[in-house]
Protein backbone atom coordinates (compact mmCIF):
# COMPACT_ATOMS: atom_id res chain seq x y z
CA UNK A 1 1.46 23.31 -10.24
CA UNK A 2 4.14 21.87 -8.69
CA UNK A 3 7.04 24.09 -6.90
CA UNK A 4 10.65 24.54 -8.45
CA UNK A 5 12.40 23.83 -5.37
CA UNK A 6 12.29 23.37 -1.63
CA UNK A 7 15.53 25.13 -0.54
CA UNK A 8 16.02 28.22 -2.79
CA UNK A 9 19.98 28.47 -1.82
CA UNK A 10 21.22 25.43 -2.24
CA UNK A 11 21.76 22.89 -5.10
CA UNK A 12 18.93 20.75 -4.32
CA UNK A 13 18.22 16.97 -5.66
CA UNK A 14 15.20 15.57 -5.43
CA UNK A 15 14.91 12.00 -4.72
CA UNK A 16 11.94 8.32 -4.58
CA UNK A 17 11.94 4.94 -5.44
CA UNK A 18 10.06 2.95 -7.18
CA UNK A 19 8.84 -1.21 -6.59
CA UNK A 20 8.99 -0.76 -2.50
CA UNK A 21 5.85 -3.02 -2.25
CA UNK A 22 6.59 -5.41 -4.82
CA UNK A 23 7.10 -9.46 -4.34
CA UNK A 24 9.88 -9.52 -7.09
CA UNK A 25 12.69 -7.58 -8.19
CA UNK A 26 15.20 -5.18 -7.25
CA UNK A 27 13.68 -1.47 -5.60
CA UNK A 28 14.80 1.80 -7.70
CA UNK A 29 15.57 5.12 -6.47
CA UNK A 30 16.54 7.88 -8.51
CA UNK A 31 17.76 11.35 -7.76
CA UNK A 32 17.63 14.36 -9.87
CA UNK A 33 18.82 18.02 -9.87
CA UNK A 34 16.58 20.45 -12.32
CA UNK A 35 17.49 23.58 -13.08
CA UNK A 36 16.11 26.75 -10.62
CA UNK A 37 13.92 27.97 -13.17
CA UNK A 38 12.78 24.59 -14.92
CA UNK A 39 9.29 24.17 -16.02
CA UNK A 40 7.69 21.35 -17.78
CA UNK A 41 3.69 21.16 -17.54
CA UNK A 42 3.61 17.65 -18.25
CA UNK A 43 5.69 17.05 -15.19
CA UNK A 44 3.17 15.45 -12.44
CA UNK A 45 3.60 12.52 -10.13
CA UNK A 46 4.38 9.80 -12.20
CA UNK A 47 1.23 7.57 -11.01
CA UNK A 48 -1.02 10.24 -12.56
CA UNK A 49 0.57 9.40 -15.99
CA UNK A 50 0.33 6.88 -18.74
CA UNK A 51 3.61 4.71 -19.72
CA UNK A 52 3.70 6.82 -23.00
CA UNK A 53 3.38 10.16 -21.00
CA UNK A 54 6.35 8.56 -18.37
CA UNK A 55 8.69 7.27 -21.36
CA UNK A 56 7.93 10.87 -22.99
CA UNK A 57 8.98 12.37 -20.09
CA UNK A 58 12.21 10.94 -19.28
CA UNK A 59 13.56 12.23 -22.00
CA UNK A 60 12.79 15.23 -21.50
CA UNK A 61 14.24 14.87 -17.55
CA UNK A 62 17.24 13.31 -19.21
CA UNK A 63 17.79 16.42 -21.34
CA UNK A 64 16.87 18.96 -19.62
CA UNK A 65 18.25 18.18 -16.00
CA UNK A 66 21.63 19.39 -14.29
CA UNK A 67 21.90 15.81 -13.22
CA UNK A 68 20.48 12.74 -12.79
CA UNK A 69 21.27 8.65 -11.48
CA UNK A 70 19.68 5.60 -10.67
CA UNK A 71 20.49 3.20 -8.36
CA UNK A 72 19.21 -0.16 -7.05
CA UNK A 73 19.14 -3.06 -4.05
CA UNK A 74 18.59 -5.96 -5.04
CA UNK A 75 16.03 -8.64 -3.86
CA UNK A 76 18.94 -10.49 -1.75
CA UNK A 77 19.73 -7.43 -0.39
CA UNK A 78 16.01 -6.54 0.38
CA UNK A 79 15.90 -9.64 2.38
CA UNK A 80 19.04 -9.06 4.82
CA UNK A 81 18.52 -4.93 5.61
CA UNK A 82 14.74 -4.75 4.87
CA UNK A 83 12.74 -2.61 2.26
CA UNK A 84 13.16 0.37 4.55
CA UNK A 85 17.14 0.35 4.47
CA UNK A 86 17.23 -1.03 1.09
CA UNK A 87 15.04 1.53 -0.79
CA UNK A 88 17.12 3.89 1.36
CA UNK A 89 20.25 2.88 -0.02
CA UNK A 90 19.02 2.87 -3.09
CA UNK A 91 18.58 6.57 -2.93
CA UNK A 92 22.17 6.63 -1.70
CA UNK A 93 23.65 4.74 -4.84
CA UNK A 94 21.74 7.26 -6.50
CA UNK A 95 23.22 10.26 -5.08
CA UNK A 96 26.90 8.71 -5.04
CA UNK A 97 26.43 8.77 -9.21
CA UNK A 98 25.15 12.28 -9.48
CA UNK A 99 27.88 13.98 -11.87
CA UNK A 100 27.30 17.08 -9.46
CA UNK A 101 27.21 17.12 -6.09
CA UNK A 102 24.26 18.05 -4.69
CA UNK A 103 24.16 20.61 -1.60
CA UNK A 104 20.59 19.91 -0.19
CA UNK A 105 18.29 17.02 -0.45
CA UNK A 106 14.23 16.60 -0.81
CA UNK A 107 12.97 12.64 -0.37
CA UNK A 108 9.31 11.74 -0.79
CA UNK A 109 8.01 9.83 2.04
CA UNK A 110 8.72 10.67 6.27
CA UNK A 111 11.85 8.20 6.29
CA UNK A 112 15.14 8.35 5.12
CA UNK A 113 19.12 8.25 6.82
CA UNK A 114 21.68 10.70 6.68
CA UNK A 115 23.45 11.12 3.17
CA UNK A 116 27.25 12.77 4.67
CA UNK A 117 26.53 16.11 6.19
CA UNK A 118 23.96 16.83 3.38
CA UNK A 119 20.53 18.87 4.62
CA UNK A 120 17.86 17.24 3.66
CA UNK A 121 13.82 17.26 4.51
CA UNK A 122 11.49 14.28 3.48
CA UNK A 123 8.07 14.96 2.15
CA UNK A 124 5.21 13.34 2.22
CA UNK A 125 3.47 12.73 -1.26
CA UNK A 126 6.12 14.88 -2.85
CA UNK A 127 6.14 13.42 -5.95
CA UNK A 128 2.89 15.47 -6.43
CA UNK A 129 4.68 18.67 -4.66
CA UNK A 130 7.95 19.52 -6.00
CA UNK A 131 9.28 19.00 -9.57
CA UNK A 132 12.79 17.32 -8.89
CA UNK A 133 10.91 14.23 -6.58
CA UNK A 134 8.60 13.87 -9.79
CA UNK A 135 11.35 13.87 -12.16
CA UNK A 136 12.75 10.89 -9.82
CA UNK A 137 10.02 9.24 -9.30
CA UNK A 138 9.44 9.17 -13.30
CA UNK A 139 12.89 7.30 -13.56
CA UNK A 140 13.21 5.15 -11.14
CA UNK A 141 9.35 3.60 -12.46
CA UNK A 142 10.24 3.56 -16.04
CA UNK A 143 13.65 2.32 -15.97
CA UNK A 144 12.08 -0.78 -12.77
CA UNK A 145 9.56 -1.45 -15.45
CA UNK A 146 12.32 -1.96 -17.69
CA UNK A 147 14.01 -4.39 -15.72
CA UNK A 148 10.85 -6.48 -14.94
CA UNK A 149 9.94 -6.78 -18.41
CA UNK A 150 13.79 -8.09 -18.94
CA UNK A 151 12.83 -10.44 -16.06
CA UNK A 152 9.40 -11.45 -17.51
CA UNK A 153 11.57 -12.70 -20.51
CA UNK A 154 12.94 -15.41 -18.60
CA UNK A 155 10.13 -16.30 -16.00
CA UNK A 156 7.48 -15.68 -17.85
CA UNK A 157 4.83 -17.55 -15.27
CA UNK A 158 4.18 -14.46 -13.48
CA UNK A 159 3.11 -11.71 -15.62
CA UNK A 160 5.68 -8.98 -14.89
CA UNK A 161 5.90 -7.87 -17.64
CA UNK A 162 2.85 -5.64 -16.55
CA UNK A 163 2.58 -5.86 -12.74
CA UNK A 164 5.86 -4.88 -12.25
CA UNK A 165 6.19 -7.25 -9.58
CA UNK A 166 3.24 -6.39 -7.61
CA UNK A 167 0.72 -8.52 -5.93
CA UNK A 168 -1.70 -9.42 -8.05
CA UNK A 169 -3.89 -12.12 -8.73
CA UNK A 170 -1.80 -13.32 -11.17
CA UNK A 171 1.33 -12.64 -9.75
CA UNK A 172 -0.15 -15.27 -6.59
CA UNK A 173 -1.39 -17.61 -9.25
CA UNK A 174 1.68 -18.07 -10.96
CA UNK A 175 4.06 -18.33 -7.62
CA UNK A 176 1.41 -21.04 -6.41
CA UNK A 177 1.69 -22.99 -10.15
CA UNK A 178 5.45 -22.64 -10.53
CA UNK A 179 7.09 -21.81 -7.31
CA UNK A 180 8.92 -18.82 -6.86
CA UNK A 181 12.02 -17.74 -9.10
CA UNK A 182 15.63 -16.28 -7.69
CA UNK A 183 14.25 -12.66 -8.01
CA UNK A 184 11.40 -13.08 -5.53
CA UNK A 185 11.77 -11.43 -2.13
CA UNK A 186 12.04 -13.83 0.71
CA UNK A 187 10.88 -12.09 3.45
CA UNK A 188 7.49 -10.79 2.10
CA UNK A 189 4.30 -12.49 2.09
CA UNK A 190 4.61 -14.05 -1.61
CA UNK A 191 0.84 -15.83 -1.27
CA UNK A 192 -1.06 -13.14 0.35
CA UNK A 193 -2.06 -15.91 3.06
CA UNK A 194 0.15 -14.25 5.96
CA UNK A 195 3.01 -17.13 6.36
CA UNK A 196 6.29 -15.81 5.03
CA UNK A 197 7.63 -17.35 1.96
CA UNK A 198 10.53 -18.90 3.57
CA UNK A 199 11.42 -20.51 6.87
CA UNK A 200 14.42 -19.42 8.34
């Protein structure tokens, strides 16, 4: 069962990302703000559902939530601030688009910089803790997945279109057959075989 909030005062949004330890693609964050007394039992951390369980659920977050945003860095901007900072301002771009303003903030993970003079308290695993970090982590994976599969359309070599962008096997395969493509993050390992990917 996963709690309703973490600060019981405040207007709390609950915020995670999505792709962090991909080799391609932009990394999502989303951030969402459920109602005090919302309950949904099919609400769980995301990586315990199926994609038809995650697209069934977004709705529902989309209906039912006070407010809700995505936002993105992109793979350039990955490579010049690091995943760290750029999943981080992610989350920010996020927040800047909620329709209301949030008074508190809950992050999963230990990291994460100062949004304004907003509270805030990072959790570890707390997309399996608190329902508002699920609800974000739900959107920022299903709407990345979206984007990758628009990506697979026109690099096809790689298999994102269910990988996501991750390192696998055939992710490798394909950057060793066909090089790498404009979406592929610079400064991470692309072949697994500990050089970086480009030489600065």
């Amino acid at each position: 069962m996963l709690a309703p909030y973490y600060y019981k005062d405040k207007i709390e949004a609950g915020c995670d990302e999505a792709g962090r330890g991909c080799l391609a693609g932009s990394v999502y964050a989303a951030a969402v703000i459920l109602p005090k007394d919302y309950h949904n039992d099919l609400l769980n951390d995301s990586k315990q559902l199926t994609a038809r369980q995650r697209y069934q659920l977004r709705e529902m977050i989309e209906r039912d939530a006070i407010a809700w945003a995505v936002g993105i860095a992109t793979a350039q901007e990955i490579d010049q601030m690091n995943i760290l900072r750029a999943s981080i301002t992610a989350m920010h771009r996020a927040i800047d688009q909620l329709a209301v303003r949030p008074e508190a903030l809950i992050i999963d993970g230990n990291r994460f910089y100062p949004y304004h003079d907003l509270p805030y308290t990072t959790i570890v695993k707390g997309d399996g803790k608190y329902l508002s970090i699920a609800a974000a982590s739900i959107l920022a994976k299903t709407y990345r997945d979206d984007y990758m599969r628009e990506l697979h359309k026109e690099f096809p070599y790689y298999g994102w279109d269910h990988n996501a962008g991750y390192p696998t096997k055939e992710h490798r395969q394909g950057i060793a057959e066909h090089g790498l493509s404009p979406y592929h993050r610079l400064t991470f390992n692309q072949l697994g075989d500990g050089q970086l990917s480009f030489d600065f």
